[in-house]
Protein backbone atom coordinates (compact mmCIF):
# COMPACT_ATOMS: atom_id res chain seq x y z
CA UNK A 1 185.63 87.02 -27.76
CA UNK A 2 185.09 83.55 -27.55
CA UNK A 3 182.42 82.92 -25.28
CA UNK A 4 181.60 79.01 -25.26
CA UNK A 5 183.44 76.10 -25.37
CA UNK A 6 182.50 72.45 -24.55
CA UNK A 7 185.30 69.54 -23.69
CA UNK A 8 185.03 66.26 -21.52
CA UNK A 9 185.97 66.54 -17.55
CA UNK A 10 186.68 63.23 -15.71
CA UNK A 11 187.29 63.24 -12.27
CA UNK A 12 190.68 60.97 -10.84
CA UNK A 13 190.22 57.39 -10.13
CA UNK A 14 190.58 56.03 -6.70
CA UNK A 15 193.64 54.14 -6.15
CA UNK A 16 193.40 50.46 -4.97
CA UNK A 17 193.35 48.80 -2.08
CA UNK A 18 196.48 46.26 -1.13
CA UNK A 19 196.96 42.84 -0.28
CA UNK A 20 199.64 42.30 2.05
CA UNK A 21 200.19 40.55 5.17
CA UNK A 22 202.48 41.05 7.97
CA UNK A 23 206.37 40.26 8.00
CA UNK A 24 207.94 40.55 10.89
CA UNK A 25 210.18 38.17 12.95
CA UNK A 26 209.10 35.87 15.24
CA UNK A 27 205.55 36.77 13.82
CA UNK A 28 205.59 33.70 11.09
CA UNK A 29 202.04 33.98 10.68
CA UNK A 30 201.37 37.44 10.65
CA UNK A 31 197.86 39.26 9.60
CA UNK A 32 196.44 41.28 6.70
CA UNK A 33 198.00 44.74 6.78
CA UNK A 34 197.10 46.08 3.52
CA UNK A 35 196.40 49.75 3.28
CA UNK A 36 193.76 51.05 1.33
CA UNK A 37 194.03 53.71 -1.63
CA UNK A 38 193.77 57.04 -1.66
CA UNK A 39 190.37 58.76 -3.17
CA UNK A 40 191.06 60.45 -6.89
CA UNK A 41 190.96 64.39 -7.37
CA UNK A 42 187.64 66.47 -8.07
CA UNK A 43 187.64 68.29 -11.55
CA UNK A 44 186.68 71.97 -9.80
CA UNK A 45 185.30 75.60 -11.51
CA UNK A 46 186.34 78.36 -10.14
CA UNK A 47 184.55 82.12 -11.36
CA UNK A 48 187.71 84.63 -11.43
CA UNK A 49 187.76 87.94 -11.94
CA UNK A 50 189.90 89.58 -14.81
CA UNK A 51 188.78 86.74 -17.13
CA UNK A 52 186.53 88.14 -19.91
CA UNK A 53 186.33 85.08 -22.60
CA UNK A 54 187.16 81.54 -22.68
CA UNK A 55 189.66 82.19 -25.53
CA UNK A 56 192.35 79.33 -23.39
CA UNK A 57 190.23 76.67 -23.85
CA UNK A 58 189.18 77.10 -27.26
CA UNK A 59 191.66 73.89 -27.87
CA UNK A 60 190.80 71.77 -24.98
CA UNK A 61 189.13 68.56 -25.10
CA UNK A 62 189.78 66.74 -22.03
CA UNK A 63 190.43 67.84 -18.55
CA UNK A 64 191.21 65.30 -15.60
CA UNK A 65 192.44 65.25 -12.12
CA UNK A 66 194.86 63.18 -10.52
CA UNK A 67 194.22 59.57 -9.25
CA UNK A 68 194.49 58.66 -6.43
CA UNK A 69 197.56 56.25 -5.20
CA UNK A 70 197.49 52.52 -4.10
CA UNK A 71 197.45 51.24 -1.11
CA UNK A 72 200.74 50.01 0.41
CA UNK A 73 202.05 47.59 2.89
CA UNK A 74 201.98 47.93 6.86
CA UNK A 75 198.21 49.53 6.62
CA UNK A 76 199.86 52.55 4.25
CA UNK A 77 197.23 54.33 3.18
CA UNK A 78 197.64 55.81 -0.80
CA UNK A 79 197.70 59.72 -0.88
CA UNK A 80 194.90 61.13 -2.70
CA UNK A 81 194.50 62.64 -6.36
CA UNK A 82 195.05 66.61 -6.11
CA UNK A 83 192.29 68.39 -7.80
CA UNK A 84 192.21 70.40 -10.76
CA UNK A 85 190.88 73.40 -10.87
CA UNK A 86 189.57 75.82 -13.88
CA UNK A 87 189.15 78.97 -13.72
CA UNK A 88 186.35 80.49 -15.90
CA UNK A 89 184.94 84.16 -16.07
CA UNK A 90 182.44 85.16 -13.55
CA UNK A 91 179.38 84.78 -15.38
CA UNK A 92 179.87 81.59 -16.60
CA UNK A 93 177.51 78.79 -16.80
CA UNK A 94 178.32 75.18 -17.25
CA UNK A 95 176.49 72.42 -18.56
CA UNK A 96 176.42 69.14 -19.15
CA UNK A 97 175.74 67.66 -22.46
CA UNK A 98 176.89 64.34 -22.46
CA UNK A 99 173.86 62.96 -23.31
CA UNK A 100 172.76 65.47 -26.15
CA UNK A 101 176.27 65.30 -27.83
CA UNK A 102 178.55 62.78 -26.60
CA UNK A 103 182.00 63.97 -27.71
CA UNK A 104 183.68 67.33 -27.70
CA UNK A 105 183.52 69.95 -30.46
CA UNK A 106 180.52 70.42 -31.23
CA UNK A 107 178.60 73.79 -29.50
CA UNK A 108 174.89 73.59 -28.98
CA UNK A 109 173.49 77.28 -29.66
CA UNK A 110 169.44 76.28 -27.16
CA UNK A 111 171.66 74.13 -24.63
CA UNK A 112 169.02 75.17 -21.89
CA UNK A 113 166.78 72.99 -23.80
CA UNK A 114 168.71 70.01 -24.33
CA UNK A 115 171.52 70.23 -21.62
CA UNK A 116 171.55 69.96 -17.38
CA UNK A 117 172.78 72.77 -15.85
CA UNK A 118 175.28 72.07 -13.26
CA UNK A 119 176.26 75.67 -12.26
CA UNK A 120 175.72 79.32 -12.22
CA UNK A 121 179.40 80.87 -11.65
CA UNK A 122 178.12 84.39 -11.21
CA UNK A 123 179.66 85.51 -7.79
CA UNK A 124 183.65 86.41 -7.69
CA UNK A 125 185.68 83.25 -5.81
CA UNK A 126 182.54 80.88 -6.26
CA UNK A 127 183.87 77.41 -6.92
CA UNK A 128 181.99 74.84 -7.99
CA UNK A 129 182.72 70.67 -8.08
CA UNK A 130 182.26 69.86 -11.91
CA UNK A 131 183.38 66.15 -11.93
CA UNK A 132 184.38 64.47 -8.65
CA UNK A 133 186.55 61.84 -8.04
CA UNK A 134 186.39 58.04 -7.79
CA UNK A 135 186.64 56.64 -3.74
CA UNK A 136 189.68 54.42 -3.21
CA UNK A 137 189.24 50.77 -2.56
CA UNK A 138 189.64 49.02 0.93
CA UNK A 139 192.91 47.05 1.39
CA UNK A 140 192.50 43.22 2.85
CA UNK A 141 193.00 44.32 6.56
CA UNK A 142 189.75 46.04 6.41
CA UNK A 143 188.29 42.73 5.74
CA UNK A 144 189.28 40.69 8.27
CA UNK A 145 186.66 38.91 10.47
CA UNK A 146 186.00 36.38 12.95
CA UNK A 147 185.48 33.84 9.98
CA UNK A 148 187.81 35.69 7.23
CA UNK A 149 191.48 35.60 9.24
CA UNK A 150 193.20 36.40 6.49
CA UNK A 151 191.43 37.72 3.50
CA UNK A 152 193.36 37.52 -0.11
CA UNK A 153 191.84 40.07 -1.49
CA UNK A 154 191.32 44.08 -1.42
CA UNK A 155 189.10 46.36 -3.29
CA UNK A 156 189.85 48.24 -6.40
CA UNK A 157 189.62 52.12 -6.66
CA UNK A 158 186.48 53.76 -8.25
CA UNK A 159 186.52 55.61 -11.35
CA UNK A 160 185.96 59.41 -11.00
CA UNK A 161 183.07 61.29 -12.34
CA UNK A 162 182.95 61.65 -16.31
CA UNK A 163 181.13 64.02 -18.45
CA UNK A 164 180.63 66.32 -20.93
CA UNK A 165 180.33 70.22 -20.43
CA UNK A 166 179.59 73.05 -22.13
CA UNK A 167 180.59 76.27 -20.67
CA UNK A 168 178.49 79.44 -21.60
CA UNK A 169 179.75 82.88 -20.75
CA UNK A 170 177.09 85.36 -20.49
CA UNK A 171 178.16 89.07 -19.83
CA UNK A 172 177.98 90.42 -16.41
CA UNK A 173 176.43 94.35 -17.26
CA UNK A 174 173.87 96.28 -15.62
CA UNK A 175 172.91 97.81 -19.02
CA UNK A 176 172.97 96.27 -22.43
CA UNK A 177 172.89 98.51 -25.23
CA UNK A 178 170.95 97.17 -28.37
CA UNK A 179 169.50 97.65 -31.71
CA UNK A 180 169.74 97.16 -35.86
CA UNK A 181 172.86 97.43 -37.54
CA UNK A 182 174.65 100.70 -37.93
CA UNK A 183 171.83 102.87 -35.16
CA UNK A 184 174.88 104.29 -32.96
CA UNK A 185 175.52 101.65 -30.19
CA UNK A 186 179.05 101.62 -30.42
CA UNK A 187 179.29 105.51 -30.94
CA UNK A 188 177.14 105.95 -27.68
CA UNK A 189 179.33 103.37 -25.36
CA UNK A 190 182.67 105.69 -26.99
CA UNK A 191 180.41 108.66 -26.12
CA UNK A 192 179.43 107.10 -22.61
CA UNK A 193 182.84 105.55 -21.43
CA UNK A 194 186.67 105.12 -22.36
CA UNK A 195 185.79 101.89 -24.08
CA UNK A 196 187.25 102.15 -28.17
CA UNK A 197 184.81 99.51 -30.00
CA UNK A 198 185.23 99.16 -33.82
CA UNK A 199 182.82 101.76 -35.67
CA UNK A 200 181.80 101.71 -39.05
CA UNK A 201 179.16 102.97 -41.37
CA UNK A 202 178.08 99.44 -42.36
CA UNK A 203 176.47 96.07 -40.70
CA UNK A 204 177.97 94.20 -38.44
CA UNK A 205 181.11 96.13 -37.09
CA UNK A 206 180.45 95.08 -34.06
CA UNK A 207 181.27 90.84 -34.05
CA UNK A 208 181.47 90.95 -30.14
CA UNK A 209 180.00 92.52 -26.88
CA UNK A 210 181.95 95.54 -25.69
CA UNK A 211 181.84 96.51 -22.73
CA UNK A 212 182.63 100.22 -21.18
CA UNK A 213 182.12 101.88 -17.14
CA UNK A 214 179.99 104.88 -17.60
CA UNK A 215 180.47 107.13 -14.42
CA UNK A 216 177.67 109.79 -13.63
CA UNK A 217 176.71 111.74 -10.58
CA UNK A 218 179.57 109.95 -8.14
CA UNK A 219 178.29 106.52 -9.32
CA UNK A 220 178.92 104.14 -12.07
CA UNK A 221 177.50 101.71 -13.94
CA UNK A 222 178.68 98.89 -16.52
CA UNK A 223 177.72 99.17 -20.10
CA UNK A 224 177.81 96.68 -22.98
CA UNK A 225 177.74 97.30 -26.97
CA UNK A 226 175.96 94.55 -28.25
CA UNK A 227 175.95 92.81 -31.95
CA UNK A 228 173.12 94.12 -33.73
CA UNK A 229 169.89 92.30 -34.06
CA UNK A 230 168.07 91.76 -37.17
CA UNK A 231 165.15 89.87 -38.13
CA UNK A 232 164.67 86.23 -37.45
CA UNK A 233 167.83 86.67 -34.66
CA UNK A 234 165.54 84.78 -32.05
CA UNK A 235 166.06 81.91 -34.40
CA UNK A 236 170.11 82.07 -34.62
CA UNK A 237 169.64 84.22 -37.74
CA UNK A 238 172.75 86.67 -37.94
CA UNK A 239 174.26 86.83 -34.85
CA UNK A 240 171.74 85.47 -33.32
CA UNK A 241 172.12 83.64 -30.14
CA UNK A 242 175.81 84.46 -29.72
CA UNK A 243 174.31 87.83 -29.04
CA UNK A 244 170.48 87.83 -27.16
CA UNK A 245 172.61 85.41 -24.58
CA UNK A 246 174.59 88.52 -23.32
CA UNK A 247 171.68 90.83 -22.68
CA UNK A 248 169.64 87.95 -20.18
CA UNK A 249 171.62 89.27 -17.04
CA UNK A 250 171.46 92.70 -17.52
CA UNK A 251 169.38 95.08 -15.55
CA UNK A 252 168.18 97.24 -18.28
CA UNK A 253 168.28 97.90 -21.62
CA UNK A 254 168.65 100.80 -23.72
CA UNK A 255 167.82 100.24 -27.54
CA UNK A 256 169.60 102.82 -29.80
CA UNK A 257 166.65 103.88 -32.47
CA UNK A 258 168.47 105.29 -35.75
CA UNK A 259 166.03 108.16 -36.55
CA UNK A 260 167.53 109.03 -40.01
CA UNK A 261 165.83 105.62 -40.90
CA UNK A 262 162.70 105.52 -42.93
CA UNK A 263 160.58 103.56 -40.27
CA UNK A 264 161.95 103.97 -36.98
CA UNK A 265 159.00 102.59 -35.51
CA UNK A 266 158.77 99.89 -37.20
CA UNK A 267 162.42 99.41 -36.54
CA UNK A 268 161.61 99.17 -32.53
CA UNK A 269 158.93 96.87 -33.06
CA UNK A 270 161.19 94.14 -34.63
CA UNK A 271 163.66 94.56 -31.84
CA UNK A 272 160.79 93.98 -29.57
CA UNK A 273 159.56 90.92 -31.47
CA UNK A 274 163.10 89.16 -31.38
CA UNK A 275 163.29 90.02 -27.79
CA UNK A 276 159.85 88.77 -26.87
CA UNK A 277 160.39 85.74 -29.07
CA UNK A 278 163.58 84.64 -27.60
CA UNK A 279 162.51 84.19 -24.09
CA UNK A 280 164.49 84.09 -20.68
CA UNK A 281 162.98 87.19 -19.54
CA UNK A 282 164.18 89.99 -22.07
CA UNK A 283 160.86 91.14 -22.87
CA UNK A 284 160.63 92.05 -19.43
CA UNK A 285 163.45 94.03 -18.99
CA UNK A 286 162.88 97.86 -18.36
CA UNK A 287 163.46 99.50 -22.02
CA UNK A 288 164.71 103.18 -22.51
CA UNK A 289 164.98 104.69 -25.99
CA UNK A 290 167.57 106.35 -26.57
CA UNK A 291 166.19 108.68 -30.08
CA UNK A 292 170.25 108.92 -31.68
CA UNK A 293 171.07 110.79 -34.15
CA UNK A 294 169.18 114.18 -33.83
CA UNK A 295 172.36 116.36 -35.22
CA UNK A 296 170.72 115.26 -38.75
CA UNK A 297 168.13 117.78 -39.99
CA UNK A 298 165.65 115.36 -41.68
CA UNK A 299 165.08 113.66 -37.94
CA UNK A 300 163.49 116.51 -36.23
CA UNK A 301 160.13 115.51 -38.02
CA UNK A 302 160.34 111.12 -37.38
CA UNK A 303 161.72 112.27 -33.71
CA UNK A 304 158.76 114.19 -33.26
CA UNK A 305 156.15 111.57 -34.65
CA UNK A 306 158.04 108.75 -32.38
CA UNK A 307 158.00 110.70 -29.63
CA UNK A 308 154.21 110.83 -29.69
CA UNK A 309 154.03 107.16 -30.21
CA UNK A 310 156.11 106.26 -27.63
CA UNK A 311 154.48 108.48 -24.92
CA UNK A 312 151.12 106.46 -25.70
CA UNK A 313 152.74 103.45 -24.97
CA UNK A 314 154.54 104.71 -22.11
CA UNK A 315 157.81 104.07 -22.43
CA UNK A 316 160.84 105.70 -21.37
CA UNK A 317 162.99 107.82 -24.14
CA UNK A 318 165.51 110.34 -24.77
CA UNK A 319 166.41 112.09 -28.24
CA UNK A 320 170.49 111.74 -28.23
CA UNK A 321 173.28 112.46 -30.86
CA UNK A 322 175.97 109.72 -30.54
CA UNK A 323 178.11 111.95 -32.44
CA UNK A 324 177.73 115.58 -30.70
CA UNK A 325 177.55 113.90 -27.61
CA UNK A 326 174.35 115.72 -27.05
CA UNK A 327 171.75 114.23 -24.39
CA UNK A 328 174.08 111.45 -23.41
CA UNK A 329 174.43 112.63 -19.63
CA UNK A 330 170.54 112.69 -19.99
CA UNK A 331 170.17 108.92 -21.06
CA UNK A 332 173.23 108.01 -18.44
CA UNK A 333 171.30 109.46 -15.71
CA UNK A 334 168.06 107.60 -16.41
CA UNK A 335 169.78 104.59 -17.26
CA UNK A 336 171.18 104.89 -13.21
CA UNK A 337 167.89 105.15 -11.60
CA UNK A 338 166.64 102.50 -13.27
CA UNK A 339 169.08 100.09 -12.60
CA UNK A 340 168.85 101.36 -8.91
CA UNK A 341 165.15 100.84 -8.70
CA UNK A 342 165.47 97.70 -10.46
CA UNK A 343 167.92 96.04 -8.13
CA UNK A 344 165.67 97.61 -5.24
CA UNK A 345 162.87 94.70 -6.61
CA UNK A 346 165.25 92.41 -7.42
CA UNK A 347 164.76 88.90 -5.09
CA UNK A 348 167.48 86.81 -2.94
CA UNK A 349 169.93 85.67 -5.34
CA UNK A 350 169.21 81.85 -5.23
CA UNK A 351 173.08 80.29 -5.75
CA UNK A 352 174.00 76.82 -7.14
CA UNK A 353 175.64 75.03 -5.09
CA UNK A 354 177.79 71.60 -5.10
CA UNK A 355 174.30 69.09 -4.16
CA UNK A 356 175.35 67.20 -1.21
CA UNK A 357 176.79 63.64 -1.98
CA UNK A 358 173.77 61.27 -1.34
CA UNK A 359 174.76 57.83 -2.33
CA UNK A 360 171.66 55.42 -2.47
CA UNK A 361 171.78 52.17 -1.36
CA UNK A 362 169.84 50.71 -4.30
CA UNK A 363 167.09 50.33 -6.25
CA UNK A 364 165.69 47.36 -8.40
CA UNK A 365 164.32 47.60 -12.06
CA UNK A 366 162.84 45.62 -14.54
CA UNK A 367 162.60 46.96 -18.32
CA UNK A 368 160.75 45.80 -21.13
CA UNK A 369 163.08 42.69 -21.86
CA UNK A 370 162.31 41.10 -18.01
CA UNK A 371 166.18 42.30 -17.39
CA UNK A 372 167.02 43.03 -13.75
CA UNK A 373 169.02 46.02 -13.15
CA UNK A 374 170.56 47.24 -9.42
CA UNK A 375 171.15 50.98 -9.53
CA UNK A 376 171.90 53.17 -6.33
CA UNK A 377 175.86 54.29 -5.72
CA UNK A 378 176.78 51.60 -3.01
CA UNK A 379 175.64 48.43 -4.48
CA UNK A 380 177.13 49.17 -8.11
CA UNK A 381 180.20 50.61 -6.06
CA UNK A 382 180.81 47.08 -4.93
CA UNK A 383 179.83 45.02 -7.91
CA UNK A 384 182.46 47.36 -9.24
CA UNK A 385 185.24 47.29 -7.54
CA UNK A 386 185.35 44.11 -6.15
CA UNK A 387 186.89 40.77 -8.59
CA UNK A 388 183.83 38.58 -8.46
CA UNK A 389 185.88 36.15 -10.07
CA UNK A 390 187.67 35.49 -6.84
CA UNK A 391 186.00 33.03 -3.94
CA UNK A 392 186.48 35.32 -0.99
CA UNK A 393 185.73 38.74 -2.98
CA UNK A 394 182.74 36.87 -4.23
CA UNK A 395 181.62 35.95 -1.08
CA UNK A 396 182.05 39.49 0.95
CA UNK A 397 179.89 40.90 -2.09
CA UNK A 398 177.27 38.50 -1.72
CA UNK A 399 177.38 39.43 2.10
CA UNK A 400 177.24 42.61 2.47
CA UNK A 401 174.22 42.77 -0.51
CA UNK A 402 172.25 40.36 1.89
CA UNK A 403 172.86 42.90 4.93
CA UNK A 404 171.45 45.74 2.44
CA UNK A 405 168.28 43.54 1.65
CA UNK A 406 169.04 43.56 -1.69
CA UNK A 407 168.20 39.50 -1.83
CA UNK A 408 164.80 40.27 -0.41
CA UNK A 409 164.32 43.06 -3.57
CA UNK A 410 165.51 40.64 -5.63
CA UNK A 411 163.01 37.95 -4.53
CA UNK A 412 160.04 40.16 -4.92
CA UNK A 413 161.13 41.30 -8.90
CA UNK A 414 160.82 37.92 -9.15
CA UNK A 415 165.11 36.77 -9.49
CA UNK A 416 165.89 33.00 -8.66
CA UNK A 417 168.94 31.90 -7.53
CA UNK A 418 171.40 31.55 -11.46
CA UNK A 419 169.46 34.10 -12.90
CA UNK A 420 171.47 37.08 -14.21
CA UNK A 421 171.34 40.73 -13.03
CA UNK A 422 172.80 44.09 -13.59
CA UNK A 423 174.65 46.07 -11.57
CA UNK A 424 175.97 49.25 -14.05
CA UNK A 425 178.23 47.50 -16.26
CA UNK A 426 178.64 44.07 -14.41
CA UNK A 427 176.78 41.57 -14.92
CA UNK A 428 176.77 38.66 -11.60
CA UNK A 429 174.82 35.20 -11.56
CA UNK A 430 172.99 35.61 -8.20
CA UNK A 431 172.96 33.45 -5.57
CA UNK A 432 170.22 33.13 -3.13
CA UNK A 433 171.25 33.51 0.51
């Protein structure tokens, strides 16, 4: 099961606005009428159910929505960029890691510590704007004044949203079945459920979660087969993170204690350490022990001993046989209440949403070099879009800066009228109203 992916996601670019003027007869002198373009398409996640890996995108790199169109004559307005929309498992998380990594391929295994999570898809039909589209610019009618008659110039469209993501699929189970290597997990979710994982007398059968419905007294609950830990998985040893990144939803966990082993309790204390040392709220998960294996003669003795140990402690248990089936309805049972009584403490789901679209004005900074730089969505929007090379384009930019009170900024960081600032990627020589 492939379970993440990264590629880039650019939203569409808003068309342009259009320079036209009117044509008609009798009307010699007719005015602007160009139409402005049409805003580009949003990029857009969607959680679906019947998705269980993100095996279809394992050879993407770059997503993008439409653009928007250009303006047209006779105050035609350009039809906007249709979206594109992905749809991803429920459960899956996307990031963005544009800054950490720059170009697709390469997977980061701690992206919560590197990465900016944009969204939690975890609720069926939750869609979520990823990468939104560039506005369209404003054809020549729409700058038309008292003083401007007939303006020769219209806006160009804005580039749409560009980044890149990493998308994370973590499981969506109510119980997560762990332990080593080769204790019975997979045996107990074939026991527990229809669900057929691989099973074999040797580490590592299981490469991916499996995941089975275990029904018990008119109820139901969903069960996943984990990738066995071993030591030093916290770390990305083994299987690592691929696996401990499944089990952070879950409710509760049952870890599967092989009780033929020599040291079974020192088996359940290095599960606990890798849990513990991982983070993200395992080591807080309610535990049950399920004792497997207790069809073999030579356990009755180490299931006794553990079962002393683990009453001192408090913890929940259950001696089981994967094989015989024996104490399974037990261990499904008490694996049901506690998910119930978990969920019963469980507090208001807090959901990501799309942040409202808050463009600032601007904002004026200084760095270490005594280089001015504008930032805030409207005024580099304008520096932007607008050909500052042109007399009248040039002259609308400088006026509607001055009705911001950018020139006032710009007067206390110290700017004279020549001097060079920043606005994004555009540079312009200001000019003091």
């Amino acid at each position: 099961m492939l379970d993440v992916v990264n590629f880039n996601v650019r939203g569409g670019r808003g068309g342009d606005g259009h320079v036209s003027f009117r044509r008609e007869k009798f009307v010699p002198r007719g005015g602007p009428d160009g139409g402005d373009g049409g805003r580009g398409g949003d990029v857009i996640f969607v959680a679906t159910e019947g998705l269980s890996t993100l095996q279809q995108y394992s050879n993407t790199r770059f997503v993008n929505a439409e653009d928007g169109k250009a303006g047209n004559t006779k105050q035609r307005h350009g039809a906007g960029g249709a979206d594109t929309t992905i749809l991803v498992p429920v459960g899956s998380v996307i990031w963005d890691i544009s800054e950490t990594v720059g170009s697709p391929g390469k997977i980061l295994k701690q992206v919560d510590e590197s990465g900016n999570r944009i969204a939690d898809l975890d609720v069926p039909g939750e869609a979520h704007v990823i990468a939104r589209g560039g506005r369209g610019g404003r054809g020549n009618k729409r700058f038309a004044k008292s003083t401007r008659q007939t303006p020769t110039f219209a806006q160009n469209g804005m580039d749409g949203q560009e980044r890149l993501i990493q998308i994370e699929l973590k499981l969506l189970a109510d119980v997560g079945i762990v332990g080593l290597p080769n204790a019975g997990k997979s045996t107990l979710l074939t026991g527990w459920s229809r669900a057929r994982p691989k099973i074999g007398a040797f580490e590592f059968t299981t490469l991916e979660p499996n995941l089975g419905v275990v029904y018990t007294n008119y109820d139901s609950f969903v069960a996943a087969d984990m990738p066995g830990l071993i030591d030093g998985a916290s770390e990305g040893v083994g299987l690592g993170h691929d696996f401990l990144r499944h089990i952070e939803r879950t409710k509760v966990l049952v870890h599967v204690v092989d009780m033929s082993a020599d040291d079974p309790l020192d088996d359940i204390e290095l599960i606990d350490r890798e849990l513990s040392e991982f983070g993200n709220g395992l080591a807080d998960k309610p535990v049950i022990y399920a004792l497997n294996k207790v069809d073999i003669e030579d356990s009755a003795v180490q299931i006794e001993l553990l079962d002393e140990e683990l009453e001192k402690r408090c913890r929940q248990r259950a001696s089981i046989s994967g094989l015989t089936g024996a104490g399974l309805q037990e261990l499904a049972d008490m694996a049901l209440q506690q998910i119930r009584s978990t969920s019963a403490n469980d507090p208001p789901a807090i959901q990501l949403k799309p942040a409202p679209l808050e463009r600032e004005k601007f904002r004026v900074t200084r760095d270490e070099n005594s280089n001015v730089d504008v930032l805030g969505d409207t005024a580099v929007w304008w520096a932007s879009t607008l050909d500052l090379s042109h007399d009248e384009a040039r002259a609308e930019f400088f006026d509607r800066m001055r009705r911001l009170g950018l020139d006032r900024e710009l007067r206390r960081a110290g700017v004279s009228d020549g001097d060079s600032v920043r606005f994004g990627s555009v540079s312009v020589d200001w000019e003091m109203g």
